[in-house]
PDB file of N, CA and C in Angstrom:
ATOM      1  N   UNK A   1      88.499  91.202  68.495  1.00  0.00           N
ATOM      2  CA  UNK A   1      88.622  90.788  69.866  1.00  0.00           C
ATOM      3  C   UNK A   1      89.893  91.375  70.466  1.00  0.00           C
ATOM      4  N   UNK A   2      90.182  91.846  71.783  1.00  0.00           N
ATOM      5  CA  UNK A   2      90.595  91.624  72.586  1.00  0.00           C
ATOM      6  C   UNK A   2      91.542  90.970  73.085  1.00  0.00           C
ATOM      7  N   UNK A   3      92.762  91.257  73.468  1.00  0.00           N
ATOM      8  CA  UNK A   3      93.558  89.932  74.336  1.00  0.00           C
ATOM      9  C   UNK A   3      94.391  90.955  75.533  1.00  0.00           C
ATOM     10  N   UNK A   4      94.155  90.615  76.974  1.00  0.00           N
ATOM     11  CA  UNK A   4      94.545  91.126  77.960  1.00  0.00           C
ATOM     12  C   UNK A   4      95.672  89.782  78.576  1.00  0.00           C
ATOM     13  N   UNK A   5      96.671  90.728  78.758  1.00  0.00           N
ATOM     14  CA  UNK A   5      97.804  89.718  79.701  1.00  0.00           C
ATOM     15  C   UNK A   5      98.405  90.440  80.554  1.00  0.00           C
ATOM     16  N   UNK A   6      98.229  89.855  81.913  1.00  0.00           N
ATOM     17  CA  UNK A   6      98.738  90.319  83.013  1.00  0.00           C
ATOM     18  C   UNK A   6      99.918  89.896  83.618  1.00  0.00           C
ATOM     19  N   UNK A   7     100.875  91.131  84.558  1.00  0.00           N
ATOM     20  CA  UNK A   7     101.631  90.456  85.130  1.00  0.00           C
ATOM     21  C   UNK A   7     101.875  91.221  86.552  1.00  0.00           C
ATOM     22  N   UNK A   8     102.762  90.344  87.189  1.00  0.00           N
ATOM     23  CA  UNK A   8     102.882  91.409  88.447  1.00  0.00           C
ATOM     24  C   UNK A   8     102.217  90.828  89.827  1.00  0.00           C
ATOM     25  N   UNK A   9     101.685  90.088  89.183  1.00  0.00           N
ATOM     26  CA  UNK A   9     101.108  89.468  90.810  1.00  0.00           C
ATOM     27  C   UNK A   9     101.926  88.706  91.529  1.00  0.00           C
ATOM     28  N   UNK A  10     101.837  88.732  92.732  1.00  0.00           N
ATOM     29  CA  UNK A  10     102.713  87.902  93.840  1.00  0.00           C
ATOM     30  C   UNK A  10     102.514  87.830  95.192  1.00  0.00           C
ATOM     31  N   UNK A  11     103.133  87.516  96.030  1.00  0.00           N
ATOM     32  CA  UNK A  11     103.037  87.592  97.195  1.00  0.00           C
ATOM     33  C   UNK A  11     103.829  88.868  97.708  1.00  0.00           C
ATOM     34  N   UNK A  12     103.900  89.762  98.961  1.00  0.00           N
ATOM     35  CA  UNK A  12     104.265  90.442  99.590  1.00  0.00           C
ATOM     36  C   UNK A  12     103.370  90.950 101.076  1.00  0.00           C
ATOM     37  N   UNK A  13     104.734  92.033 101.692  1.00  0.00           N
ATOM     38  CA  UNK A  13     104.222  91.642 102.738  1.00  0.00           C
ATOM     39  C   UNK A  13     103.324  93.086 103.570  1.00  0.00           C
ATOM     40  N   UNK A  14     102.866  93.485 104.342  1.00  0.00           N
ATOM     41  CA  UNK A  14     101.620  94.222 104.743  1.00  0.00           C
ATOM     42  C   UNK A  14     102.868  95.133 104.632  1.00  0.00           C
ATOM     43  N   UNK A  15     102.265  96.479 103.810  1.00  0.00           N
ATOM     44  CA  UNK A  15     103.202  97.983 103.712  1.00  0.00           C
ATOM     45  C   UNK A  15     104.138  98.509 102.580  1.00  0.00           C
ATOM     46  N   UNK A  16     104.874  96.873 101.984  1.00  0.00           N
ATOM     47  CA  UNK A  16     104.930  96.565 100.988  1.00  0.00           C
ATOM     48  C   UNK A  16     104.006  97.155  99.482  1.00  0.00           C
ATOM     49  N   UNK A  17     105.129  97.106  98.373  1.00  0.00           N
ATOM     50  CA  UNK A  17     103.858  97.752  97.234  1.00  0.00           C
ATOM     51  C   UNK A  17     104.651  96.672  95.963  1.00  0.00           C
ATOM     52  N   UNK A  18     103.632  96.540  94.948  1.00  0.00           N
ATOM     53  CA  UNK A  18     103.589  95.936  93.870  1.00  0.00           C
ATOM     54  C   UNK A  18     103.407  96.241  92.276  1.00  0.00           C
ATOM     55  N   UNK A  19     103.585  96.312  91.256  1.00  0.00           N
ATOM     56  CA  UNK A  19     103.528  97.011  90.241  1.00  0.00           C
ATOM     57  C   UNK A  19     102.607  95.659  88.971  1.00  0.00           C
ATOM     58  N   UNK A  20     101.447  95.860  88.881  1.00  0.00           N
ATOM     59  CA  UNK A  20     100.756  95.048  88.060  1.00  0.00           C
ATOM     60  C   UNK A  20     100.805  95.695  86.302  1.00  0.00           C
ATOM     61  N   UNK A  21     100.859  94.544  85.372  1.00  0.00           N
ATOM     62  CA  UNK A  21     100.854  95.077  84.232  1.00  0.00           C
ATOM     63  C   UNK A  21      99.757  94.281  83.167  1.00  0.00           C
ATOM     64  N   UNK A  22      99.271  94.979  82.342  1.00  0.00           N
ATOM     65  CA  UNK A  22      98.658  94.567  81.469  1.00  0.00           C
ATOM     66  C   UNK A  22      98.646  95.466  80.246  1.00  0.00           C
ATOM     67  N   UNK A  23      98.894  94.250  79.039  1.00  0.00           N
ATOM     68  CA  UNK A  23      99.322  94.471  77.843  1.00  0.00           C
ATOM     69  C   UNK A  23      97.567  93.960  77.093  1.00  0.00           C
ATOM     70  N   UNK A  24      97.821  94.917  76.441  1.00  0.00           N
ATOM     71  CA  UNK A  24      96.339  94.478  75.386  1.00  0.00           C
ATOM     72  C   UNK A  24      97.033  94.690  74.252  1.00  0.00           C
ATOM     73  N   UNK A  25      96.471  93.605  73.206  1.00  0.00           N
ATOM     74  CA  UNK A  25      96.587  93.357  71.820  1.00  0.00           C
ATOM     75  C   UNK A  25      95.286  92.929  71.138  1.00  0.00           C
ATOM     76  N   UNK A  26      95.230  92.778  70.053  1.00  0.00           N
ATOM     77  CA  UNK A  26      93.642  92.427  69.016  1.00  0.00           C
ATOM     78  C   UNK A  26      93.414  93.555  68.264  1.00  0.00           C
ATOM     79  N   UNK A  27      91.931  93.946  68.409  1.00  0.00           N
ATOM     80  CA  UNK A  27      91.134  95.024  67.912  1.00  0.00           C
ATOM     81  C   UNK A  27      91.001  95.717  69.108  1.00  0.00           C
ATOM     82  N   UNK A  28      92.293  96.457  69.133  1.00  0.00           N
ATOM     83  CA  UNK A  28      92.648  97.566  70.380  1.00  0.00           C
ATOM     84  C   UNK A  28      91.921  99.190  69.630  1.00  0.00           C
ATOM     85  N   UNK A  29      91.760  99.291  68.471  1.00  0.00           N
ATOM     86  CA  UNK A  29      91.365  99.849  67.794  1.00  0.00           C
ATOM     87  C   UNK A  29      90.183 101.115  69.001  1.00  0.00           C
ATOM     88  N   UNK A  30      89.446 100.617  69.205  1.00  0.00           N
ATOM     89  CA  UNK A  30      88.045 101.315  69.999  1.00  0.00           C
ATOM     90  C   UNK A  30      87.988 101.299  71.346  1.00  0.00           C
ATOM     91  N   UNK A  31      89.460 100.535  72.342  1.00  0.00           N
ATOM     92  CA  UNK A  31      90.049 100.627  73.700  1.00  0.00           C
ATOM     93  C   UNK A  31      89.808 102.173  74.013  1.00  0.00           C
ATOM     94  N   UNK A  32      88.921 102.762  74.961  1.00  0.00           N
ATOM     95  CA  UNK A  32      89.099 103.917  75.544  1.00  0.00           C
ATOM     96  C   UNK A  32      89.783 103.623  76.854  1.00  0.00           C
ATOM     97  N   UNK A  33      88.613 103.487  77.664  1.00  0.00           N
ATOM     98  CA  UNK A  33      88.725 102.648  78.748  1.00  0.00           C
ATOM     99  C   UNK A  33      89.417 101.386  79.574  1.00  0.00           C
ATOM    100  N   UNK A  34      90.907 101.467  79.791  1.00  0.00           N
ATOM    101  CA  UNK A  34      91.512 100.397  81.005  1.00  0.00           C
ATOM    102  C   UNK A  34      91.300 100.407  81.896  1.00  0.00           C
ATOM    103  N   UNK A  35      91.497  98.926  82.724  1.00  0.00           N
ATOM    104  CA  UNK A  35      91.643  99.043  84.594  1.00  0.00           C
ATOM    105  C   UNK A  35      91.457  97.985  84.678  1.00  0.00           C
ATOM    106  N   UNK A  36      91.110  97.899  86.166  1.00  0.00           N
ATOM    107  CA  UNK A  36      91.428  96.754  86.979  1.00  0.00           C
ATOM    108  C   UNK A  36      89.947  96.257  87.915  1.00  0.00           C
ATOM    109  N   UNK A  37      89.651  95.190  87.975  1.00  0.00           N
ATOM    110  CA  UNK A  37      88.814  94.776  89.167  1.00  0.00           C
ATOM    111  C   UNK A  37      89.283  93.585  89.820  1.00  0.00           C
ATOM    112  N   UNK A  38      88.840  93.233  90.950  1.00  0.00           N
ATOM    113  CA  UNK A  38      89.474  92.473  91.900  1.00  0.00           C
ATOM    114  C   UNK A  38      88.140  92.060  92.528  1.00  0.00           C
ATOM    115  N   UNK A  39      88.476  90.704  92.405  1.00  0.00           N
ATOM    116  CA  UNK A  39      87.696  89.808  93.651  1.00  0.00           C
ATOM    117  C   UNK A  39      88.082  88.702  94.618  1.00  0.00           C
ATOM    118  N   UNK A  40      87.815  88.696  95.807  1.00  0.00           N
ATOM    119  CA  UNK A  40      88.394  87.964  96.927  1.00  0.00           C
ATOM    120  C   UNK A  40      87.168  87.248  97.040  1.00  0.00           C
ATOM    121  N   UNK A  41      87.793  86.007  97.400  1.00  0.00           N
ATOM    122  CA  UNK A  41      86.661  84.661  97.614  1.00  0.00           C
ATOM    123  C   UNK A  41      85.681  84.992  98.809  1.00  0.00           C
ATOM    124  N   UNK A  42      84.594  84.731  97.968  1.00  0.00           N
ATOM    125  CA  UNK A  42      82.942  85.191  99.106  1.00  0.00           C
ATOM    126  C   UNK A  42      82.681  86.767  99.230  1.00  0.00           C
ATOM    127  N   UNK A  43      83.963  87.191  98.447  1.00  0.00           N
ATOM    128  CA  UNK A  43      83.169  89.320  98.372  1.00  0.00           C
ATOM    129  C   UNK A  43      82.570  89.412  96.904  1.00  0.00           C
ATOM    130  N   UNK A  44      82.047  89.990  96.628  1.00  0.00           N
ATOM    131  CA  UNK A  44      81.680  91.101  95.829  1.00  0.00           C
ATOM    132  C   UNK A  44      82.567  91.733  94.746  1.00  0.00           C
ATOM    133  N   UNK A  45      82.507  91.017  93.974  1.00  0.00           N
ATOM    134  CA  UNK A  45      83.787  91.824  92.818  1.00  0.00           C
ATOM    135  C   UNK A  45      83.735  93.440  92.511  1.00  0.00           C
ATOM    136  N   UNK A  46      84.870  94.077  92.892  1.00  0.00           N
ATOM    137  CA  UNK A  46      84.645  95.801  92.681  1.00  0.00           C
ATOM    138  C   UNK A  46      85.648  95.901  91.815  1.00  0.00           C
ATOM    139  N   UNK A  47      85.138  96.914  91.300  1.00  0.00           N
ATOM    140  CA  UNK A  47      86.341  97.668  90.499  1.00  0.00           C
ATOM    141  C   UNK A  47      87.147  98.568  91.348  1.00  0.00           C
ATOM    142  N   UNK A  48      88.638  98.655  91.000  1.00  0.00           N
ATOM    143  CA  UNK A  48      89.335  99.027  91.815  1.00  0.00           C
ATOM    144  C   UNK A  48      90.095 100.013  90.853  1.00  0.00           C
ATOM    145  N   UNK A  49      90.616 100.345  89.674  1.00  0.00           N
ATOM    146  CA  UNK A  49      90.843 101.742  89.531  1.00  0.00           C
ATOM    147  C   UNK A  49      90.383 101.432  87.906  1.00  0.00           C
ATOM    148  N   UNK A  50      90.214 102.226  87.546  1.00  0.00           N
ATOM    149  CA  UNK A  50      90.134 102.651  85.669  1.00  0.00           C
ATOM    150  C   UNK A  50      90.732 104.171  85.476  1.00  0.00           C
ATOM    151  N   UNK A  51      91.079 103.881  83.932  1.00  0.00           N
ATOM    152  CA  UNK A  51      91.852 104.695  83.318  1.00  0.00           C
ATOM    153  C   UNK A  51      91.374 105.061  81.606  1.00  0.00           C
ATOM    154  N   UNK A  52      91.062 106.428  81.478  1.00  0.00           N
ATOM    155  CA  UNK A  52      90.618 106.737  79.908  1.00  0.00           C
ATOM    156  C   UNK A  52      92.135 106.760  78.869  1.00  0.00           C
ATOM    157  N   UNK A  53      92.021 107.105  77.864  1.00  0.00           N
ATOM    158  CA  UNK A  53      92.969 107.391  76.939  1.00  0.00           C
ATOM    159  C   UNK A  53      93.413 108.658  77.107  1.00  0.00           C
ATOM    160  N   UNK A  54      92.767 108.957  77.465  1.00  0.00           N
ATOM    161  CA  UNK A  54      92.912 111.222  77.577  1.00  0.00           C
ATOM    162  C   UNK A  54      93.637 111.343  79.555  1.00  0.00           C
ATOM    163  N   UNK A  55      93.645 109.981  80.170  1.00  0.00           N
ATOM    164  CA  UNK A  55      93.981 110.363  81.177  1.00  0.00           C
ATOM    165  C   UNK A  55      93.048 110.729  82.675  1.00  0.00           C
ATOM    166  N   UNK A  56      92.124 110.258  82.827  1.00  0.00           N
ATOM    167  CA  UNK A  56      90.745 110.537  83.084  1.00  0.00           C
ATOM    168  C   UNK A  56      91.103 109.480  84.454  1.00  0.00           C
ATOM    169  N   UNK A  57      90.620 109.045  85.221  1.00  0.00           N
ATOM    170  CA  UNK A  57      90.917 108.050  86.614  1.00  0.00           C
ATOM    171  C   UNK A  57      90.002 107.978  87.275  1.00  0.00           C
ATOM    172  N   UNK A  58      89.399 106.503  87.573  1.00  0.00           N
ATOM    173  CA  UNK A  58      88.737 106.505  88.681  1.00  0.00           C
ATOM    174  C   UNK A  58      89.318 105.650  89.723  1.00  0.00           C
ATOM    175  N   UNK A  59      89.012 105.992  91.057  1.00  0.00           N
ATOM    176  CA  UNK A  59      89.312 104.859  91.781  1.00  0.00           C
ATOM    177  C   UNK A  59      88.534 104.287  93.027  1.00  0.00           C
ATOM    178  N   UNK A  60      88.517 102.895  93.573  1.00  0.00           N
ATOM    179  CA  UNK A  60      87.858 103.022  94.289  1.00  0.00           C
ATOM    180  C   UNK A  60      88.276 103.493  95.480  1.00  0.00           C
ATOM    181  N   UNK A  61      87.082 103.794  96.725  1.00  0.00           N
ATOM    182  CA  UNK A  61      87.463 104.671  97.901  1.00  0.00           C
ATOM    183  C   UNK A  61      88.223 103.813  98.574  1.00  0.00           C
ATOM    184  N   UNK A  62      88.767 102.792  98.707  1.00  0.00           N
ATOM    185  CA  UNK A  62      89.307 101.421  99.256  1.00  0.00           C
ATOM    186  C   UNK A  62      90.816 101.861  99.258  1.00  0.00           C
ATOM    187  N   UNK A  63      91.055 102.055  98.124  1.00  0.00           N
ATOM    188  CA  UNK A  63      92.938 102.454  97.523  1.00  0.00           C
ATOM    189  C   UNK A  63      93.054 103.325  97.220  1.00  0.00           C
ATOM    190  N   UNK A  64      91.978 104.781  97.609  1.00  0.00           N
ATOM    191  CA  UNK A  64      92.462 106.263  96.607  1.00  0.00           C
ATOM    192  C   UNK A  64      93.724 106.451  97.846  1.00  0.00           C
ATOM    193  N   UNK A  65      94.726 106.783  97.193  1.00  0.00           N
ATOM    194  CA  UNK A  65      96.063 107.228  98.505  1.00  0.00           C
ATOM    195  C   UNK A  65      97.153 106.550  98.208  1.00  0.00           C
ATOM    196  N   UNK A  66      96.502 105.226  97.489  1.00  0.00           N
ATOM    197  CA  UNK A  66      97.567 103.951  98.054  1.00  0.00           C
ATOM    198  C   UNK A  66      98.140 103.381  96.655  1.00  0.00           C
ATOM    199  N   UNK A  67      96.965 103.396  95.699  1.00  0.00           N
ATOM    200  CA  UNK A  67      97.371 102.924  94.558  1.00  0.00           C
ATOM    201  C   UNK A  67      96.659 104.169  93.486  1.00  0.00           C
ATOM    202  N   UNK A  68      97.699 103.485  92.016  1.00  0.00           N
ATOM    203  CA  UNK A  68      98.242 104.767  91.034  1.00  0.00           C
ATOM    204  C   UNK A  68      97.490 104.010  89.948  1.00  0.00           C
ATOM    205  N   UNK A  69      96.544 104.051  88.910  1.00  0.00           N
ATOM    206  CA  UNK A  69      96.691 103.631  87.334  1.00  0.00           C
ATOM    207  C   UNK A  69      97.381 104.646  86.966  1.00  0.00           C
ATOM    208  N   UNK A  70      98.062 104.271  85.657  1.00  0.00           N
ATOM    209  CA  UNK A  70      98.393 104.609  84.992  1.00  0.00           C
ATOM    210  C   UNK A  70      98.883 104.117  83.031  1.00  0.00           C
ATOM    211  N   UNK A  71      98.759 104.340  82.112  1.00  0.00           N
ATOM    212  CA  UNK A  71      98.980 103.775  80.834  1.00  0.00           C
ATOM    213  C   UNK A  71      99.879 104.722  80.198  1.00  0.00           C
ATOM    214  N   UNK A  72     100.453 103.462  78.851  1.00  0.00           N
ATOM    215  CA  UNK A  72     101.502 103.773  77.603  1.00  0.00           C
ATOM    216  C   UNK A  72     100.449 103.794  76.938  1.00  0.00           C
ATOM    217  N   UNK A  73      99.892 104.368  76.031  1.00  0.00           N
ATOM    218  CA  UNK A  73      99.055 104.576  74.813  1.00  0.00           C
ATOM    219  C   UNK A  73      99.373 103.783  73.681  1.00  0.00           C
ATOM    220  N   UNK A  74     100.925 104.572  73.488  1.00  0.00           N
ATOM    221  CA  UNK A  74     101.650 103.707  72.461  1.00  0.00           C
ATOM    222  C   UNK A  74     101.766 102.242  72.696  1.00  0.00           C
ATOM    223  N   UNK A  75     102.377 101.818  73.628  1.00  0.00           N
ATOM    224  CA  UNK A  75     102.438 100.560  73.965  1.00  0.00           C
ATOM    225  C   UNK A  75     100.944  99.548  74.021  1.00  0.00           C
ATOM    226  N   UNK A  76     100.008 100.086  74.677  1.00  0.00           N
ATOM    227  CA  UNK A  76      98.432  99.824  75.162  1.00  0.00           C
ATOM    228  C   UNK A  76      98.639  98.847  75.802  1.00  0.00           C
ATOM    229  N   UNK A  77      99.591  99.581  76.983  1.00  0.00           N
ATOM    230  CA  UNK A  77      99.512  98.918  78.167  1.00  0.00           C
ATOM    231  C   UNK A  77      99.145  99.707  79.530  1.00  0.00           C
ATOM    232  N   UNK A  78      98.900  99.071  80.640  1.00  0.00           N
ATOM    233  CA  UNK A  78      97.465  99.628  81.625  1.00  0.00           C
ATOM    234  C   UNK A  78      99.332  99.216  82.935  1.00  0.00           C
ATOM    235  N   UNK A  79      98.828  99.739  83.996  1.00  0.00           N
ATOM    236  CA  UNK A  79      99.701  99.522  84.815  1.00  0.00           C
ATOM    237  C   UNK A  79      98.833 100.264  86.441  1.00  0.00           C
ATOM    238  N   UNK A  80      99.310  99.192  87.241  1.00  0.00           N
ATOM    239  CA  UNK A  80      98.987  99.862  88.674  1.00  0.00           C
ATOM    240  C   UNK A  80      99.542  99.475  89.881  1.00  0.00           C
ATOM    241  N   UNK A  81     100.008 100.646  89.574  1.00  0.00           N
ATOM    242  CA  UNK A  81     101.551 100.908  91.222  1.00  0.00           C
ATOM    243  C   UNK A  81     100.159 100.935  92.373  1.00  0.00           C
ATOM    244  N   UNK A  82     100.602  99.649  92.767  1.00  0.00           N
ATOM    245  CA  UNK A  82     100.039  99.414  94.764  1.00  0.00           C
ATOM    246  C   UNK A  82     101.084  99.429  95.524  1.00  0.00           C
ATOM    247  N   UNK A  83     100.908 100.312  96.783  1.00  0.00           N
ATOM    248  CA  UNK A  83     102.048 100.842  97.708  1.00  0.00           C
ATOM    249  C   UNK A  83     100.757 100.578  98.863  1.00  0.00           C
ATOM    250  N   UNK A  84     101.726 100.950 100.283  1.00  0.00           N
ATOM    251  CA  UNK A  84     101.199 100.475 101.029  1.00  0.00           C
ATOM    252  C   UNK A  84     100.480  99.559 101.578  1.00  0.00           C
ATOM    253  N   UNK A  85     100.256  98.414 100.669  1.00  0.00           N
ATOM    254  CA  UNK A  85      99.373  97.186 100.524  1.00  0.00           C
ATOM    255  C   UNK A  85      99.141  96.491 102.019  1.00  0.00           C
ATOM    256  N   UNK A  86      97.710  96.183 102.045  1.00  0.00           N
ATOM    257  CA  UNK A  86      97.068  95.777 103.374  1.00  0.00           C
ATOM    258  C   UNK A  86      96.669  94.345 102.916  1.00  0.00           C
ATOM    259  N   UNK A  87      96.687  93.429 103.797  1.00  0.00           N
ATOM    260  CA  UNK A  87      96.009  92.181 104.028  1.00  0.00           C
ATOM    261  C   UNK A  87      94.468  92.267 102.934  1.00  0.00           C
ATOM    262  N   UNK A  88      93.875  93.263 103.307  1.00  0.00           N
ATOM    263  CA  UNK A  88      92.471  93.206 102.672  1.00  0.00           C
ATOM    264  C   UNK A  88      92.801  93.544 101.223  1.00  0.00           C
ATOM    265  N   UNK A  89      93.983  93.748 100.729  1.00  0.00           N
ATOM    266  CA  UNK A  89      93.938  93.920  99.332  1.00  0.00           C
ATOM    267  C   UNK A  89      94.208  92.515  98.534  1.00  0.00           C
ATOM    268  N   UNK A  90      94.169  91.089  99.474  1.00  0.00           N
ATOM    269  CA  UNK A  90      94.692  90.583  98.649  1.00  0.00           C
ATOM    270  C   UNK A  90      93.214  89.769  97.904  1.00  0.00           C
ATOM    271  N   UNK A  91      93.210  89.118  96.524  1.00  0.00           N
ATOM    272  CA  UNK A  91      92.351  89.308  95.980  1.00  0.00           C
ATOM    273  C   UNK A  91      93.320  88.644  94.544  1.00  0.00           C
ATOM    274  N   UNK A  92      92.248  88.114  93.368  1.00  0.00           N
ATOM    275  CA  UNK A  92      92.494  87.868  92.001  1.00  0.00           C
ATOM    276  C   UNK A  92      92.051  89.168  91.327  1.00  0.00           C
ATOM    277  N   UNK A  93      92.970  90.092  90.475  1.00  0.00           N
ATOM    278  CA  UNK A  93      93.495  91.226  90.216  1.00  0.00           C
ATOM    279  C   UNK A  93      92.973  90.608  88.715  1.00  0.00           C
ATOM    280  N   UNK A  94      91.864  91.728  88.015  1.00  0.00           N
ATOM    281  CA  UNK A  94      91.529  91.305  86.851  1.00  0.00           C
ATOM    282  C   UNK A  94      91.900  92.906  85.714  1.00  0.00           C
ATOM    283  N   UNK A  95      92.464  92.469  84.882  1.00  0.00           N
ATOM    284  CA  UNK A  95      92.653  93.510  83.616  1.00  0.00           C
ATOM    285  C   UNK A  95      91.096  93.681  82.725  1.00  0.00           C
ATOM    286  N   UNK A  96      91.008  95.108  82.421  1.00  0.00           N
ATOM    287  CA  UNK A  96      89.653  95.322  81.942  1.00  0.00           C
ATOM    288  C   UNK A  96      90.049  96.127  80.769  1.00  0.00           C
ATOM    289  N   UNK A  97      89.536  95.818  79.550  1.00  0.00           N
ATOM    290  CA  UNK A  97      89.170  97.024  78.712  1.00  0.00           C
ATOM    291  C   UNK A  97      87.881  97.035  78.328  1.00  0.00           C
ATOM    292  N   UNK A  98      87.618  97.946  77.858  1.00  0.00           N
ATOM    293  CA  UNK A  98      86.612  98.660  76.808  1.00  0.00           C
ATOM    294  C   UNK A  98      86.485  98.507  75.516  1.00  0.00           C
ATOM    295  N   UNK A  99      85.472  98.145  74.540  1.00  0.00           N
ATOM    296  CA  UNK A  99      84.135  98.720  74.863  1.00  0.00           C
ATOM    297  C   UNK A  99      83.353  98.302  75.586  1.00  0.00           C
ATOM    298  N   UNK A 100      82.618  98.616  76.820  1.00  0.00           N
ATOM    299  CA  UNK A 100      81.232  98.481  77.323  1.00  0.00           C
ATOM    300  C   UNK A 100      80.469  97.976  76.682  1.00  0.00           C
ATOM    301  N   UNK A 101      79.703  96.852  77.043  1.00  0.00           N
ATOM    302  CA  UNK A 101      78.234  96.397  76.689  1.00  0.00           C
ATOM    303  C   UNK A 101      77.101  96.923  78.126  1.00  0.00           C
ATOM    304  N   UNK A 102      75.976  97.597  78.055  1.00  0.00           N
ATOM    305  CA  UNK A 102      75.423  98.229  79.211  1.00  0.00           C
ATOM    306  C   UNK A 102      76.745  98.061  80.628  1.00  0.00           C
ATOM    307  N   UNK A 103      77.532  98.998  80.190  1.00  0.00           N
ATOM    308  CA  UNK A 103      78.867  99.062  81.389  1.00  0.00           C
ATOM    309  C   UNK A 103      79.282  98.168  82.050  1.00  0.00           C
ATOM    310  N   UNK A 104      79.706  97.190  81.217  1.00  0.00           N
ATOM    311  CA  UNK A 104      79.901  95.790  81.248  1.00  0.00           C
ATOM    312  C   UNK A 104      81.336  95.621  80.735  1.00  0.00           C
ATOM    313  N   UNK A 105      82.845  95.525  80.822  1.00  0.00           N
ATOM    314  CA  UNK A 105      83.463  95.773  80.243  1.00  0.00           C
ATOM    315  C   UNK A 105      83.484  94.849  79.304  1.00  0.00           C
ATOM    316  N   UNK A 106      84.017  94.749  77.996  1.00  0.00           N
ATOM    317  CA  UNK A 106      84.079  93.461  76.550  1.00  0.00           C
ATOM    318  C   UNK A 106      85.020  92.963  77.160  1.00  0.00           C
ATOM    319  N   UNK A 107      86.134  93.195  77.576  1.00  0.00           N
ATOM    320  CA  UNK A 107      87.429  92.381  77.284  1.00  0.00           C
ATOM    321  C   UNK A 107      88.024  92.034  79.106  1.00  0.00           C
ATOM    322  N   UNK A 108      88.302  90.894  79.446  1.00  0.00           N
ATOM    323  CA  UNK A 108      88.755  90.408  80.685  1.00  0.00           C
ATOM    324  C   UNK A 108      89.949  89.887  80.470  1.00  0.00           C
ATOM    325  N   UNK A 109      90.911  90.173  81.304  1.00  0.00           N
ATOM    326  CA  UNK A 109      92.149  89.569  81.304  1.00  0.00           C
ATOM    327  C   UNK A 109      91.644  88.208  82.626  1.00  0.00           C
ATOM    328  N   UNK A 110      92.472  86.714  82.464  1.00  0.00           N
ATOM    329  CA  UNK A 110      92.731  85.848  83.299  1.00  0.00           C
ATOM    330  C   UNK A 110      93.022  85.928  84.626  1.00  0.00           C
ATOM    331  N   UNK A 111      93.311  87.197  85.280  1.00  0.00           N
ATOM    332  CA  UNK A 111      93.616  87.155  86.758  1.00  0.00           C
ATOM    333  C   UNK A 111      94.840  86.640  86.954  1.00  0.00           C
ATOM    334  N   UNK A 112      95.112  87.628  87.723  1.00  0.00           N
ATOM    335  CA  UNK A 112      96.809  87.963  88.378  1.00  0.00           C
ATOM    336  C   UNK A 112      96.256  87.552  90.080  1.00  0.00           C
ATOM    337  N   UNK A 113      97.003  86.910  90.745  1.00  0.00           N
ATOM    338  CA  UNK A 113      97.109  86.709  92.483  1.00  0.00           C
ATOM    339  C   UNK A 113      97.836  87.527  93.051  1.00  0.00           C
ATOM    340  N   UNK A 114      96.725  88.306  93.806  1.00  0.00           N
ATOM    341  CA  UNK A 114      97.680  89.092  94.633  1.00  0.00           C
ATOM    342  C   UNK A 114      97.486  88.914  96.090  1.00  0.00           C
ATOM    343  N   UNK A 115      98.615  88.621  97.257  1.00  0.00           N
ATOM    344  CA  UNK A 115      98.560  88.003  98.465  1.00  0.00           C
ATOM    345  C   UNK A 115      99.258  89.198  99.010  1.00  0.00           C
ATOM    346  N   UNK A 116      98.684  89.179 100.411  1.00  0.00           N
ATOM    347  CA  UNK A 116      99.381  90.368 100.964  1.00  0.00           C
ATOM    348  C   UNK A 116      99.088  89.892 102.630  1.00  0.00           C
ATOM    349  N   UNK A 117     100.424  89.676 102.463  1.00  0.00           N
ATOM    350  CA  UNK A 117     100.281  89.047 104.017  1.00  0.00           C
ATOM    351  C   UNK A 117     100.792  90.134 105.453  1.00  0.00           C
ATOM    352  N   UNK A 118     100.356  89.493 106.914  1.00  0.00           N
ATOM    353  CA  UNK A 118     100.787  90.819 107.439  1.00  0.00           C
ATOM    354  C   UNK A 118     101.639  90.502 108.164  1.00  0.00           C
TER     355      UNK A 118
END
């Protein structure tokens, strides 16, 4: 198993940027795949950036510009610099790893709050 812990969430204010972290420990062993998804009460939970081991990135079209993944390998920790932060980003900020079950991620971190006021 798995263990995701997040940090970094808070309040700030519209323009403002934030630096989220997540540390994975367990059977990190078969971790390709980090990132992040986010859901705001009554939307649609999206994924908002992922990150391979080799360096690989996706993001969604929402924050490409604005926000960065990035990871320590060594460490197997996941990280994502948000800059410019808008009202609509604010949202419970979830840590993801890998492995996939039908692209499903295995492992969920507890959710980080992120408020972004204007």
């Amino acid at each position: 198993q798995v263990q995701l812990v997040e940090s970094g969430g808070g309040l700030v204010q519209a323009g403002g940027s934030l630096r989220l972290s997540c540390a994975a420990s367990g059977s990190i062993f078969s971790i390709n795949t980090m990132g992040w998804y986010r859901q705001a009460p009554g939307k649609q939970r999206e994924l908002v950036a992922a990150i391979t081991r080799g360096g690989s990135t996706d993001y969604a079209d929402s924050v490409k510009g604005r926000f960065t993944i990035s990871r320590d390998n060594a460490k197997n920790t996941v990280y994502l610099q948000m800059n410019s932060l808008k009202p609509e980003d604010t949202a419970v900020y979830y840590c993801i790893s890998g492995p996939f079950t039908a692209r499903i991620p295995t492992s969920w971190g507890q959710g980080t709050q992120v408020t972004v006021s204007s």
